[in-house]
Protein backbone atom coordinates (compact mmCIF):
# COMPACT_ATOMS: atom_id res chain seq x y z
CA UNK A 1 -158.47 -134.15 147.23
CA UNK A 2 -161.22 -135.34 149.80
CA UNK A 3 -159.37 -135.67 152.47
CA UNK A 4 -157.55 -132.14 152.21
CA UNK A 5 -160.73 -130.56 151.81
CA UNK A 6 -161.79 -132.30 155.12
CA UNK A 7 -158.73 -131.01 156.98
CA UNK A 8 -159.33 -127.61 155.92
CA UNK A 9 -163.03 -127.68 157.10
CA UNK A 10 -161.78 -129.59 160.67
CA UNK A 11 -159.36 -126.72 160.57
CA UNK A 12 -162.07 -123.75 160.08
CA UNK A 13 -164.54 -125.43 162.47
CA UNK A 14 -161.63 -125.38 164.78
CA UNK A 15 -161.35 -121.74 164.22
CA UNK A 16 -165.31 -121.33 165.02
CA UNK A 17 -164.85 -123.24 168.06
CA UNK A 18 -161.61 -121.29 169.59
CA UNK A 19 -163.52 -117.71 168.28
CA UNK A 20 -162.92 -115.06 170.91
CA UNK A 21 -165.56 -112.79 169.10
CA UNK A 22 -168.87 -112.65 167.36
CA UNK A 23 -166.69 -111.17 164.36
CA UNK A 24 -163.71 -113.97 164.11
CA UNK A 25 -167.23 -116.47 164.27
CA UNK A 26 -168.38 -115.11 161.11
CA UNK A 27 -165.46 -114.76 159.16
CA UNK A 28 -164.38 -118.37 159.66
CA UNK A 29 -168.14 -119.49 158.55
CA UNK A 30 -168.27 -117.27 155.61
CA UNK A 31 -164.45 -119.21 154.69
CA UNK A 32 -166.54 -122.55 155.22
CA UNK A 33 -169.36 -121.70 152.88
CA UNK A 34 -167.10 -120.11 150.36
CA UNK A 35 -164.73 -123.15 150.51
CA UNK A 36 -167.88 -125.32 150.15
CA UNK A 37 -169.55 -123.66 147.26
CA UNK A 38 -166.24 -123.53 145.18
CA UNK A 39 -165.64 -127.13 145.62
CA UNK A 40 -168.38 -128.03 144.51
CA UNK A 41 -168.18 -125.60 141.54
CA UNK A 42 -164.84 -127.16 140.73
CA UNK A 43 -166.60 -130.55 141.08
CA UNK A 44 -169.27 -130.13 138.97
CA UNK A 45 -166.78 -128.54 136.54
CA UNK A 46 -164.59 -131.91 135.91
CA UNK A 47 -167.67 -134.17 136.08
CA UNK A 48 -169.08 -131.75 132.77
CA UNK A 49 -165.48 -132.37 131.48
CA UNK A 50 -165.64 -136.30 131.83
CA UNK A 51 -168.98 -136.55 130.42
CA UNK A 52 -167.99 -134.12 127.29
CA UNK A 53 -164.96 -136.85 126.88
CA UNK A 54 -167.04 -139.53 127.03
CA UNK A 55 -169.22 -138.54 124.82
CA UNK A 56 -166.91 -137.21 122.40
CA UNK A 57 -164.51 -140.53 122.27
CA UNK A 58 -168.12 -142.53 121.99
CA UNK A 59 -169.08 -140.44 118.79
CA UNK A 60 -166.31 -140.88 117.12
CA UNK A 61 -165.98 -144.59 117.86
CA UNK A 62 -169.29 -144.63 115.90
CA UNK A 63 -168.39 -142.66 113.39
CA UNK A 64 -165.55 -144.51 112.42
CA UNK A 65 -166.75 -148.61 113.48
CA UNK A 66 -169.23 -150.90 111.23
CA UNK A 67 -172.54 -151.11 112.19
CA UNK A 68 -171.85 -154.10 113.41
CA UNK A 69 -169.80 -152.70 116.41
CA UNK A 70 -172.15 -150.35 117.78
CA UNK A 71 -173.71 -152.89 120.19
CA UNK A 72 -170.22 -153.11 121.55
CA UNK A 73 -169.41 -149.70 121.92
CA UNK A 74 -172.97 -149.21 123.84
CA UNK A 75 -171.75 -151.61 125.82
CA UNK A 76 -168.50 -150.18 126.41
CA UNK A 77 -170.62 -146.79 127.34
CA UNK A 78 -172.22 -148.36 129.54
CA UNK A 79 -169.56 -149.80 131.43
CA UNK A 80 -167.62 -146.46 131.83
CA UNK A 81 -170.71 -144.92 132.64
CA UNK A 82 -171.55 -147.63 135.29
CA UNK A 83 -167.96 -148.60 136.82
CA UNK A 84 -166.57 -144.87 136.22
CA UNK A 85 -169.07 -142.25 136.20
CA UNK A 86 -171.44 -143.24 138.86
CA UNK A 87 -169.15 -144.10 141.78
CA UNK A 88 -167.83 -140.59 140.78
CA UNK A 89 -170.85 -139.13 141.27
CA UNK A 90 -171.85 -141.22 144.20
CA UNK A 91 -168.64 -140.16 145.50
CA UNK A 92 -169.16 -136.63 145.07
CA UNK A 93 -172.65 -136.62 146.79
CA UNK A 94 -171.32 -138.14 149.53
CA UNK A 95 -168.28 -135.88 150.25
CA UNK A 96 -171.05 -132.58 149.29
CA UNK A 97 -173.35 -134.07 152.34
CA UNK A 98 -170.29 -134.36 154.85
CA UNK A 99 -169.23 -130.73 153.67
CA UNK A 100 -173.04 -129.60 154.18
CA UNK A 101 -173.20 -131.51 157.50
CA UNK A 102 -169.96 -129.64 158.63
CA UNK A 103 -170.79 -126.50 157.86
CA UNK A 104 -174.32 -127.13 160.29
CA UNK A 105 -172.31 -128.05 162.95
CA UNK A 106 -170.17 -125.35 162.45
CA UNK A 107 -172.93 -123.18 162.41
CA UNK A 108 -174.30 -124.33 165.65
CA UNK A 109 -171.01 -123.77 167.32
CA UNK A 110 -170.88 -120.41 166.44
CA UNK A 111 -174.45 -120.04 167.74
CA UNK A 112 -173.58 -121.69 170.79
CA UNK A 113 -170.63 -119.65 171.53
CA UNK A 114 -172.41 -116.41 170.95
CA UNK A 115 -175.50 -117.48 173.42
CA UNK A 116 -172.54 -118.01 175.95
CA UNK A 117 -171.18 -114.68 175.19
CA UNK A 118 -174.34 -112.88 175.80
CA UNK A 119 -175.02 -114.54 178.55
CA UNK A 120 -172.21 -114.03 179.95
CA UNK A 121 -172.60 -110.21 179.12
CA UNK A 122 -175.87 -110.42 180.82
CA UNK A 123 -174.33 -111.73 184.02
CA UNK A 124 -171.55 -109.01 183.90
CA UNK A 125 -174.08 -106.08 183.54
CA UNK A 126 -176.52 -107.48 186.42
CA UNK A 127 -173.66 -107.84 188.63
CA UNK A 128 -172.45 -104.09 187.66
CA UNK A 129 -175.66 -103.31 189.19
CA UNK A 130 -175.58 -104.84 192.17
CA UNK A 131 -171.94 -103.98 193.06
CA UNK A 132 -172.65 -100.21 192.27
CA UNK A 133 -176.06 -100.00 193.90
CA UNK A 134 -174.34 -100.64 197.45
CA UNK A 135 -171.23 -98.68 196.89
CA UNK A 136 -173.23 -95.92 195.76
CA UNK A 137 -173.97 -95.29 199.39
CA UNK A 138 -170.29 -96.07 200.62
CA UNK A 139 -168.68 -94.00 198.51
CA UNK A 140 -171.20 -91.21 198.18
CA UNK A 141 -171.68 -90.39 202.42
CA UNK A 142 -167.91 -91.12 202.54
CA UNK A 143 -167.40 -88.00 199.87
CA UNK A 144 -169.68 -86.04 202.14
CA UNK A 145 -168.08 -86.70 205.52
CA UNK A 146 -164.91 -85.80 203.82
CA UNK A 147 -165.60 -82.80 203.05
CA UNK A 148 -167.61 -81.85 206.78
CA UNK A 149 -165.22 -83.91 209.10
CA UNK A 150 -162.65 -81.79 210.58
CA UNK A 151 -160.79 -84.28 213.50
CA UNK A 152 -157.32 -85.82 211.90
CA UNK A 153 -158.38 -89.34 212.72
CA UNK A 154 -162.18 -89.54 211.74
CA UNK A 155 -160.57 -87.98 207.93
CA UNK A 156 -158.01 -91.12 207.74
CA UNK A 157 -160.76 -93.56 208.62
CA UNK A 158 -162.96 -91.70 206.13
CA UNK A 159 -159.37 -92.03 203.72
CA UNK A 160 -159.38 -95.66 204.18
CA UNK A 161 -163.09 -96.14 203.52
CA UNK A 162 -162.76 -94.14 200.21
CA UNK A 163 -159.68 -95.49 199.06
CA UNK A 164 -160.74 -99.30 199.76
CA UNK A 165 -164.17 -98.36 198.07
CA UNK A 166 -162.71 -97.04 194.92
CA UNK A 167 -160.26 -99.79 194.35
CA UNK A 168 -163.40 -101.72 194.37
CA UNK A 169 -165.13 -99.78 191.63
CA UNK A 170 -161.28 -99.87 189.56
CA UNK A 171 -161.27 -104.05 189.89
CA UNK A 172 -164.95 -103.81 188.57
CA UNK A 173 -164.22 -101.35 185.85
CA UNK A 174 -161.47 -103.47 184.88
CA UNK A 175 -163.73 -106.97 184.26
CA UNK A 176 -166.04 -104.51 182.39
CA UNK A 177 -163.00 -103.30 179.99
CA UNK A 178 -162.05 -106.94 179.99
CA UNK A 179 -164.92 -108.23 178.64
CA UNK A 180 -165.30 -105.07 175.91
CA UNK A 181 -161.90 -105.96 174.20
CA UNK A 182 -161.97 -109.70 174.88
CA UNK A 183 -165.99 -109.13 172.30
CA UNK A 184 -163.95 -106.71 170.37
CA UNK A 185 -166.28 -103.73 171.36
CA UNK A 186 -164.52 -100.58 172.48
CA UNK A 187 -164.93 -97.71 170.37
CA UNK A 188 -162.17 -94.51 170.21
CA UNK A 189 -162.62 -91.18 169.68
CA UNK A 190 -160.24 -88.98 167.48
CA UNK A 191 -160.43 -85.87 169.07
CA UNK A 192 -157.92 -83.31 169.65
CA UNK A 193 -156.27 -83.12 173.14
CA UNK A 194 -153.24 -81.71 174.57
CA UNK A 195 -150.70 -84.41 176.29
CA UNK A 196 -149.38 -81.74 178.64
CA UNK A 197 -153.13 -81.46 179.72
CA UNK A 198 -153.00 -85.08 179.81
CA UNK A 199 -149.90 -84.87 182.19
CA UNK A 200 -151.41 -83.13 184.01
CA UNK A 201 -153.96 -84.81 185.36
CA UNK A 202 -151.84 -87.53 185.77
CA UNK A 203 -150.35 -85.71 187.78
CA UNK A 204 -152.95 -84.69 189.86
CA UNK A 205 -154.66 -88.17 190.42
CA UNK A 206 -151.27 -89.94 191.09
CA UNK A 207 -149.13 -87.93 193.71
CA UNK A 208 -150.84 -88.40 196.76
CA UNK A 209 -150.08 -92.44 195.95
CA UNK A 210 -147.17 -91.66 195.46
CA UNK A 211 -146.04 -88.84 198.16
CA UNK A 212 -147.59 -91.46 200.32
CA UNK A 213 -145.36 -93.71 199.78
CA UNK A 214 -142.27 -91.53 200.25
CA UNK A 215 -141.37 -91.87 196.09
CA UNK A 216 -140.57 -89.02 193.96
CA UNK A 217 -143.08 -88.95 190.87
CA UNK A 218 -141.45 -87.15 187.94
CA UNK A 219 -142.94 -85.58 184.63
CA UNK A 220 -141.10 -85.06 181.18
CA UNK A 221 -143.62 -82.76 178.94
CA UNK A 222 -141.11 -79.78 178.10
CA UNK A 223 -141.24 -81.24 174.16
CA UNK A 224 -145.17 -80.71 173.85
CA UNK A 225 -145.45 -76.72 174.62
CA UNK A 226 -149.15 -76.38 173.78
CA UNK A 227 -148.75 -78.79 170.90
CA UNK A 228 -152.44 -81.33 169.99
CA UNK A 229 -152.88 -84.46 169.00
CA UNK A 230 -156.10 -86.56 167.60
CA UNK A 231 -157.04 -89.27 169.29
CA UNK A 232 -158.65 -90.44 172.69
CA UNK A 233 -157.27 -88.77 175.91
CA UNK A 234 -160.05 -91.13 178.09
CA UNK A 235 -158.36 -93.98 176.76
CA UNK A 236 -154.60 -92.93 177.00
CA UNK A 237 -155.24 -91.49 180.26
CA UNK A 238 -156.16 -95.17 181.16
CA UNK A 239 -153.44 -96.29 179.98
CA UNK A 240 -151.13 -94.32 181.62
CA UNK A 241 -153.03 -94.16 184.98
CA UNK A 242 -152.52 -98.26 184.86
CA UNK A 243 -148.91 -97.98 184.45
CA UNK A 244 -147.70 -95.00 187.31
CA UNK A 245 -150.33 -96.83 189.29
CA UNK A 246 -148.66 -100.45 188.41
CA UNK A 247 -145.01 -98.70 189.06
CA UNK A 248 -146.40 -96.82 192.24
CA UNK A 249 -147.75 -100.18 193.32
CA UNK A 250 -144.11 -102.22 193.01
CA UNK A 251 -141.94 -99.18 193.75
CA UNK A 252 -141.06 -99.58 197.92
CA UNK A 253 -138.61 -96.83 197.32
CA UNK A 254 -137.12 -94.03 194.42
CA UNK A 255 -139.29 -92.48 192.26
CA UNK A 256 -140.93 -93.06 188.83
CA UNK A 257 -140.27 -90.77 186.17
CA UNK A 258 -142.90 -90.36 183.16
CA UNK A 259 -141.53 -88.79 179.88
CA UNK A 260 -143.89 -87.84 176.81
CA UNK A 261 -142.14 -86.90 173.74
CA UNK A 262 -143.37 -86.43 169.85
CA UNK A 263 -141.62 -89.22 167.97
CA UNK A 264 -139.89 -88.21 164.79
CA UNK A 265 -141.64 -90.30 162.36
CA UNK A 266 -145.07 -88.58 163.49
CA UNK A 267 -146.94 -89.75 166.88
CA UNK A 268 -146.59 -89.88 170.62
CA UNK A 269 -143.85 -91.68 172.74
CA UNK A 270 -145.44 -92.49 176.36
CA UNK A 271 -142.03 -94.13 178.77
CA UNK A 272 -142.84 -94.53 182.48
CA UNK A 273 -139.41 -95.79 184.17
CA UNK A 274 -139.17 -96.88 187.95
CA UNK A 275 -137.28 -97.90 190.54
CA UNK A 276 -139.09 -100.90 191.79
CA UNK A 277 -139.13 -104.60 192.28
CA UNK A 278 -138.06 -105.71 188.56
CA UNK A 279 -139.43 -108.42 186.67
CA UNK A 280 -137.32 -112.02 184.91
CA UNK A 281 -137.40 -112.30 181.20
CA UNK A 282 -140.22 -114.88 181.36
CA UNK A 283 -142.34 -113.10 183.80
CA UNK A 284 -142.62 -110.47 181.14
CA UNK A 285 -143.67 -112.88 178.23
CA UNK A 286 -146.62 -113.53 180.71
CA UNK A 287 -147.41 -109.78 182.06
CA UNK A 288 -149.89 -109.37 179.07
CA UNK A 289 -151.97 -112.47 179.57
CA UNK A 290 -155.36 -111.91 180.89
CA UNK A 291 -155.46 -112.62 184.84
CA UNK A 292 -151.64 -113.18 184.98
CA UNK A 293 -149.57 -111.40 186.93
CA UNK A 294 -145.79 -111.76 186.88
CA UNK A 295 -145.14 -113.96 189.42
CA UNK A 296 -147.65 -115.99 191.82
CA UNK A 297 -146.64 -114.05 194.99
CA UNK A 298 -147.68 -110.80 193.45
CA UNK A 299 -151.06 -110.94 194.12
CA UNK A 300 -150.50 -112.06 197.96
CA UNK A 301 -148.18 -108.87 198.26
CA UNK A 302 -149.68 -106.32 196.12
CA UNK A 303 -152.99 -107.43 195.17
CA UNK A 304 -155.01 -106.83 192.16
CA UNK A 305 -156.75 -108.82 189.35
CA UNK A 306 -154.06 -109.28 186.88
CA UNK A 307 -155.88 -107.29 184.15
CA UNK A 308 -154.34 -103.59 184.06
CA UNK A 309 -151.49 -104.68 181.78
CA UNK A 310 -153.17 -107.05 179.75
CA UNK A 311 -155.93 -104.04 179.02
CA UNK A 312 -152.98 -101.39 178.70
CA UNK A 313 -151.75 -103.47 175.84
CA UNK A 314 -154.99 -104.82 174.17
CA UNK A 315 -155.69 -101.06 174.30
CA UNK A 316 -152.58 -99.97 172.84
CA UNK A 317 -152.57 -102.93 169.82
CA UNK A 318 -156.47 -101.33 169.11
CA UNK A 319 -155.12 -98.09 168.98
CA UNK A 320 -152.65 -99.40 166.57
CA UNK A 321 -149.23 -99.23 168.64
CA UNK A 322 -146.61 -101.34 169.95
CA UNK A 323 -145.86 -101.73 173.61
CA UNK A 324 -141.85 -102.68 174.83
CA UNK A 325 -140.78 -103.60 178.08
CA UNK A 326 -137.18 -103.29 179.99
CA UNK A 327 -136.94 -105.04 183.27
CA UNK A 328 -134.33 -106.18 185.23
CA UNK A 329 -135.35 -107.92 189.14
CA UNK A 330 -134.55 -105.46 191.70
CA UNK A 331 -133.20 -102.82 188.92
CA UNK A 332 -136.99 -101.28 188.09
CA UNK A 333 -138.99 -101.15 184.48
CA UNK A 334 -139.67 -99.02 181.79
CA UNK A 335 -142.30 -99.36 180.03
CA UNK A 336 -142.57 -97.88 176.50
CA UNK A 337 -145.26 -97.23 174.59
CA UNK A 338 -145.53 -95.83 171.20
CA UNK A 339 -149.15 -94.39 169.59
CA UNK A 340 -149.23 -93.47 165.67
CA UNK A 341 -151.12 -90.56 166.34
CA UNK A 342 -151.23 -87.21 163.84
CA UNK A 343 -150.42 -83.56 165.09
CA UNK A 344 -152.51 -80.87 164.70
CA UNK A 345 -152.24 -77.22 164.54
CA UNK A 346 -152.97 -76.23 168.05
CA UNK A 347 -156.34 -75.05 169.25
CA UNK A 348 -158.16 -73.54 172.00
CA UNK A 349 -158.21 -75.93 174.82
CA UNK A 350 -162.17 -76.81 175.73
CA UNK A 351 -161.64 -75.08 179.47
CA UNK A 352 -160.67 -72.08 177.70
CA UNK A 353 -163.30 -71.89 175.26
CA UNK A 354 -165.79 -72.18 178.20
CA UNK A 355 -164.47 -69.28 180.43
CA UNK A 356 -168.04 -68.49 181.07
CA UNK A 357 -168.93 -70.81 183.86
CA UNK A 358 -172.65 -71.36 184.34
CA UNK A 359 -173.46 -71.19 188.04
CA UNK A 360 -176.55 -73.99 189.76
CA UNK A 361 -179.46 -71.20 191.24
CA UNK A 362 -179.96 -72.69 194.81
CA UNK A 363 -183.73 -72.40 194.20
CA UNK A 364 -183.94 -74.64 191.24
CA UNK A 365 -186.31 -77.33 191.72
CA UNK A 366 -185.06 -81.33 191.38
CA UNK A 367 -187.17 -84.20 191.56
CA UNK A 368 -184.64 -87.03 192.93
CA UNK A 369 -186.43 -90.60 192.43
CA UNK A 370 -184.79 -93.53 193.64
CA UNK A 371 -186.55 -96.79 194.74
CA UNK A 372 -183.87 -97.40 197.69
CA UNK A 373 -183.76 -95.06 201.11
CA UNK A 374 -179.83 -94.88 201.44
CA UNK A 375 -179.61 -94.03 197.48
CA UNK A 376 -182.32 -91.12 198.04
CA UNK A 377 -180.16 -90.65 201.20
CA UNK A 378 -177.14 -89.52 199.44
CA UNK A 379 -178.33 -87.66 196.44
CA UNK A 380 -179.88 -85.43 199.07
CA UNK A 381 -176.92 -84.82 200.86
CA UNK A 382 -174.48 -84.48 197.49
CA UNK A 383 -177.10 -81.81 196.40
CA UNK A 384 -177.02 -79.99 199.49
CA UNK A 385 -173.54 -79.90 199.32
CA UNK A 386 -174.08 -77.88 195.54
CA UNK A 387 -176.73 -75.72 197.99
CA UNK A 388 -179.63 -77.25 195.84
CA UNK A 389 -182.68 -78.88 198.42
CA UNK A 390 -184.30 -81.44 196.31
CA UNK A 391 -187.52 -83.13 196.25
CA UNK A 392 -187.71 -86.78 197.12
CA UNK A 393 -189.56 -89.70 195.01
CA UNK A 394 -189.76 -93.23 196.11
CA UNK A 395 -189.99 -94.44 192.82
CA UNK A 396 -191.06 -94.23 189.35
CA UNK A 397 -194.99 -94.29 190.11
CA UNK A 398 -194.64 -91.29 193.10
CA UNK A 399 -192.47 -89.40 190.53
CA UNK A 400 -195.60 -89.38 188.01
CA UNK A 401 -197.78 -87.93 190.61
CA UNK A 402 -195.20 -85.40 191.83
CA UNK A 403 -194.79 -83.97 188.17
CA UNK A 404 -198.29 -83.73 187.48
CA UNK A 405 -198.26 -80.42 187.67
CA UNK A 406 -194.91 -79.72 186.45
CA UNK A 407 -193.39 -78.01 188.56
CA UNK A 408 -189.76 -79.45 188.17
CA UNK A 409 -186.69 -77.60 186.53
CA UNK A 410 -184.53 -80.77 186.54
CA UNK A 411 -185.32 -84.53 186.87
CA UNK A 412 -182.34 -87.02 187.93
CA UNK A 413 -184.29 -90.54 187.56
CA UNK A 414 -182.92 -94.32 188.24
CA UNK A 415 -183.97 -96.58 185.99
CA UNK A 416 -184.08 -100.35 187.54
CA UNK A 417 -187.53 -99.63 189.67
CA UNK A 418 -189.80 -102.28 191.02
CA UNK A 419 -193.15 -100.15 190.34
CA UNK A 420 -192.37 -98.08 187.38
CA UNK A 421 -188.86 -98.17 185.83
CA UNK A 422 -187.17 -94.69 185.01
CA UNK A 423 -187.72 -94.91 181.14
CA UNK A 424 -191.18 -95.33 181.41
CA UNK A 425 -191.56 -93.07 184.06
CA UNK A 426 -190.03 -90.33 182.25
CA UNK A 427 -191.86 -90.99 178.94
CA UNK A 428 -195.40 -90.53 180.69
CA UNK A 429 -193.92 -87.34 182.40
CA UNK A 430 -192.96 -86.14 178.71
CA UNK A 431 -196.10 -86.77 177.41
CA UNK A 432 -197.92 -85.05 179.90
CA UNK A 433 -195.87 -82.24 179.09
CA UNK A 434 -196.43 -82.47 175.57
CA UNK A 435 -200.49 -82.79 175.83
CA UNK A 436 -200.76 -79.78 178.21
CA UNK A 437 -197.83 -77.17 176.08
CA UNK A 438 -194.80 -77.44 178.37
CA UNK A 439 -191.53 -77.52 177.65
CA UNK A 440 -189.92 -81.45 178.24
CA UNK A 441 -188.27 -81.73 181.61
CA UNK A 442 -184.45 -82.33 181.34
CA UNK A 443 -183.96 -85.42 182.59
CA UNK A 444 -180.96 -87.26 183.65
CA UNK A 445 -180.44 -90.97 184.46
CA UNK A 446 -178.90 -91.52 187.84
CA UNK A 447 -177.94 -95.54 187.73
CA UNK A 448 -175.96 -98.16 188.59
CA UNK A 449 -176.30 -99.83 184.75
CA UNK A 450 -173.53 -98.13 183.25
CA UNK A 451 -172.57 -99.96 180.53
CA UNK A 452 -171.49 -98.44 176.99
CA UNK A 453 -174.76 -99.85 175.31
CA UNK A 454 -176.94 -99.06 178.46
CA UNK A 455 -176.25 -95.53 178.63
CA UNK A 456 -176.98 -95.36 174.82
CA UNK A 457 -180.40 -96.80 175.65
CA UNK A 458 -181.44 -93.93 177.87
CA UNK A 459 -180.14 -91.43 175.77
CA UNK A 460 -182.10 -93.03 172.86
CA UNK A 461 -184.96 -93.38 175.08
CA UNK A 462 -184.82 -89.09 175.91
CA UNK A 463 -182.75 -88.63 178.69
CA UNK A 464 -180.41 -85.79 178.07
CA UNK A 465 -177.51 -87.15 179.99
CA UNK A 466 -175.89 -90.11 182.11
CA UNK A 467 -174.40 -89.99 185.59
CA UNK A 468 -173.23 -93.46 186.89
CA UNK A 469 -173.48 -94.68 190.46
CA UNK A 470 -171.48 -94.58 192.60
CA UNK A 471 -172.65 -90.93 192.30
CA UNK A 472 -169.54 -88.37 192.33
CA UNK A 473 -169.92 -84.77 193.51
CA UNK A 474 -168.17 -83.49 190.46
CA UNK A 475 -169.58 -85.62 188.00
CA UNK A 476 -173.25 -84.85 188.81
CA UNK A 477 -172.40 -81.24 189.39
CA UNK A 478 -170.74 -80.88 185.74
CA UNK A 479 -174.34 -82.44 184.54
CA UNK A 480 -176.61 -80.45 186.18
CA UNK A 481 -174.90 -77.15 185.06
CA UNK A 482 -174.74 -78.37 181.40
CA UNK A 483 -178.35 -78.58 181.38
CA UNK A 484 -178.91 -75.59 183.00
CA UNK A 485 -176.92 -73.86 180.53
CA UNK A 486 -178.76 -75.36 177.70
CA UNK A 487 -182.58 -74.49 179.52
CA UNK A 488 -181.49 -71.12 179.98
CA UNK A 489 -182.20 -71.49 183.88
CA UNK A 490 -178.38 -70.70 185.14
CA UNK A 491 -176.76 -67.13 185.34
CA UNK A 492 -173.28 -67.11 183.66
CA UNK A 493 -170.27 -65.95 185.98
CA UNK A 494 -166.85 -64.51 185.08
């Protein structure tokens, strides 16, 4: 009985040990502590049950021997009690401290393994920063000069540089969605959403790959009409973005085709067929692994990190779903997906329930505040593209001074400043405006910490909204007029 109870706990501890999450950690110490307390519940059980036989079989040897044999059946007592009994016991101790014992060093495992998951999470977010921090200005003065360059061959330089910098931004996005599944910590929205919308844009962001490439990209949506969903478009846009852009990728010539169809037993059915290289049977069995990508060429060729797959499907298996794969080398791949997802009676799409479009006044006043020159550099010239002239702060100390008076409609704050960092900035701004009567200065947090639990820090911390770095036109353009919709400071256009 010993011994199986030690495999069992070699097996849990094993469990701790190989414990992708902070979750799986728990659950296999709780088993541990619930496996220890109920054997020793179960021990302390039978050694009640010896004793009561014991003593039982010894009173009724004395009830029925002559006085004279009670010395000997003391005696005999005795000797079950010493040769019987107490090894038991000692027995029992001795298993109850290696069962204690285990369950501290499983306990210090699973303490160990979740300091090397949060550091490791700490790394990841520091080095989010520092990636987006430089390609903030890349990507940001490349935006502008593509929308002021007029010669043919500055715009395809200006191509290049934008394409090369956001395929940058997609491998780093993809190590940040990696390590959100691989800690089990991506949330979903159930929302409604229309997948011809969906189509749509899928549309939109992948033809010019595509075109480029000479291959004909195909939609199936006639099924939907206006017909809704609930669920999360931003995720199932992600996942089909990483499969036309996987088939785009390993399609030389043909086209892709992308079908999405209601499935009869209620749901969606999302099948994106190519044309391209193919895959082998056991190149498949390894397409989901994280880092893997179907053969070791691939990467030379085509590049990437081996993670859009192994996300679509960890995505996909969250959301409850099962993911199939047809392949044949040199015959193409489709790639089915199916998402138990529940209809709705259609309604009003959000762009039509917003046909009043609040316009930016060119004369509203922006503090911009920004420790770096080329960051301050490029908000200026992505405002003046909106026709808005901002002010300038060179950090978080400047910015105080500047809204002493407060004379700001708008604030757009980063937060990682050497002198004064942008939450603490903007909480002595708010308190100023609170001691002297004013209205609190909308506020938004321009940064290159864009992390799920980040962004719900500044929020928390009264920010009214979020716009990542690298800084895009549309993004930041779609958060100013939301807040100047909500202050009242906007005039509403047909």
């Amino acid at each position: 009985v010993l011994e199986a109870r030690l495999r069992l706990l070699t097996q849990k501890t094993s469990e701790i040990a190989n414990a992708t999450t902070d979750l799986d950690r728990e659950f296999a110490l709780s088993a541990i502590r619930a496996q220890t307390r109920s054997d020793l519940l179960v021990d302390l059980d039978t050694l009640f049950q010896l004793h009561q036989r014991v003593l039982s079989a010894s009173l009724h040897l004395a009830d029925s021997a002559p006085l004279l044999l009670i010395p000997v059946v003391a005696l005999a007592f005795y000797a079950i009690w010493r040769w019987m009994i107490l090894p038991l016991r000692a027995r029992e101790q001795k298993a109850l401290d290696r069962l204690k014992f285990s369950e501290s060093a499983a306990r210090d495992l699973a303490e160990t393994a979740s300091s090397a998951n949060h550091a490791k999470s700490e790394f990841l977010a520091v080095m989010s920063h520092e990636i987006r921090t430089p390609m903030n200005g890349v990507l940001g003065i490349a935006e502008v000069l593509d929308d002021t360059v007029e010669d043919p061959d500055q715009r395809e330089l200006i191509a290049v540089l934008r394409d090369s910098g956001e395929t940058l931004m997609k491998i780093l996005n993809d190590i940040l969605d990696f390590t959100r599944l691989e800690a089990g910590k991506v949330q979903f929205d159930d929302v409604p959403f229309a997948p011809r919308s969906l189509a749509d844009r899928i549309r939109i962001a992948q033809a010019p790959l595509a075109s480029a490439k000479g291959l004909d990209l195909e939609f199936s949506v006639d099924l939907l009409e206006d017909r809704q969903w609930i669920g999360d478009p931003h995720r199932i846009f992600q996942i089909l973005t990483n499969i036309v852009s996987n088939a785009i990728k390993f399609t030389d010539k043909g086209s892709i085709f992308v079908s999405i169809a209601p499935v009869a037993h209620g749901g969606l059915q999302l099948q994106i067929s190519d044309t391209g290289i193919g895959m082998e049977e056991d190149e498949i069995a390894r397409i989901f692994d994280w880092f893997v990508q179907a053969d070791s060429s691939t990467a030379r060729r085509y590049g990437g990190t081996g993670l859009g797959m192994s996300i679509v499907y960890r995505l996909v298996e969250a959301m409850q779903g099962g993911v199939h794969i047809d392949s044949e080398p040199g015959e193409g791949t489709v790639v089915t997906i199916t998402l138990p997802l529940t209809e709705i009676e259609a309604q009003p799409e959000e762009a039509e329930q917003a046909r009043d479009v609040v316009s930016i006044p060119p004369d509203l006043k922006i503090l911009v505040v920004d420790d770096i020159e080329t960051n301050l550099m490029v908000s200026e010239m992505i405002l003046g593209r909106l026709g808005l002239k901002p002010t300038l702060a060179r950090g978080g100390r400047e910015a105080i001074e500047l809204c002493a008076d407060g004379g700001f409609d708008l604030l757009l704050l980063d937060i990682s400043m050497p002198d004064v960092d942008g939450i603490t900035a903007l909480d002595v701004i708010r308190q100023r405006d609170r001691s002297t009567g004013r209205s609190p200065t909308p506020a938004i947090a321009v940064t290159a910490n864009a992390l799920a639990h980040q962004v719900g820090t500044y929020l928390d911390a009264g920010f009214d909204d979020h716009v990542a770095k690298p800084i895009n036109m549309a993004d930041l353009a779609q958060s100013i007029s939301r807040l100047v919709a909500r202050a009242g400071l906007g005039r509403r256009a047909a």
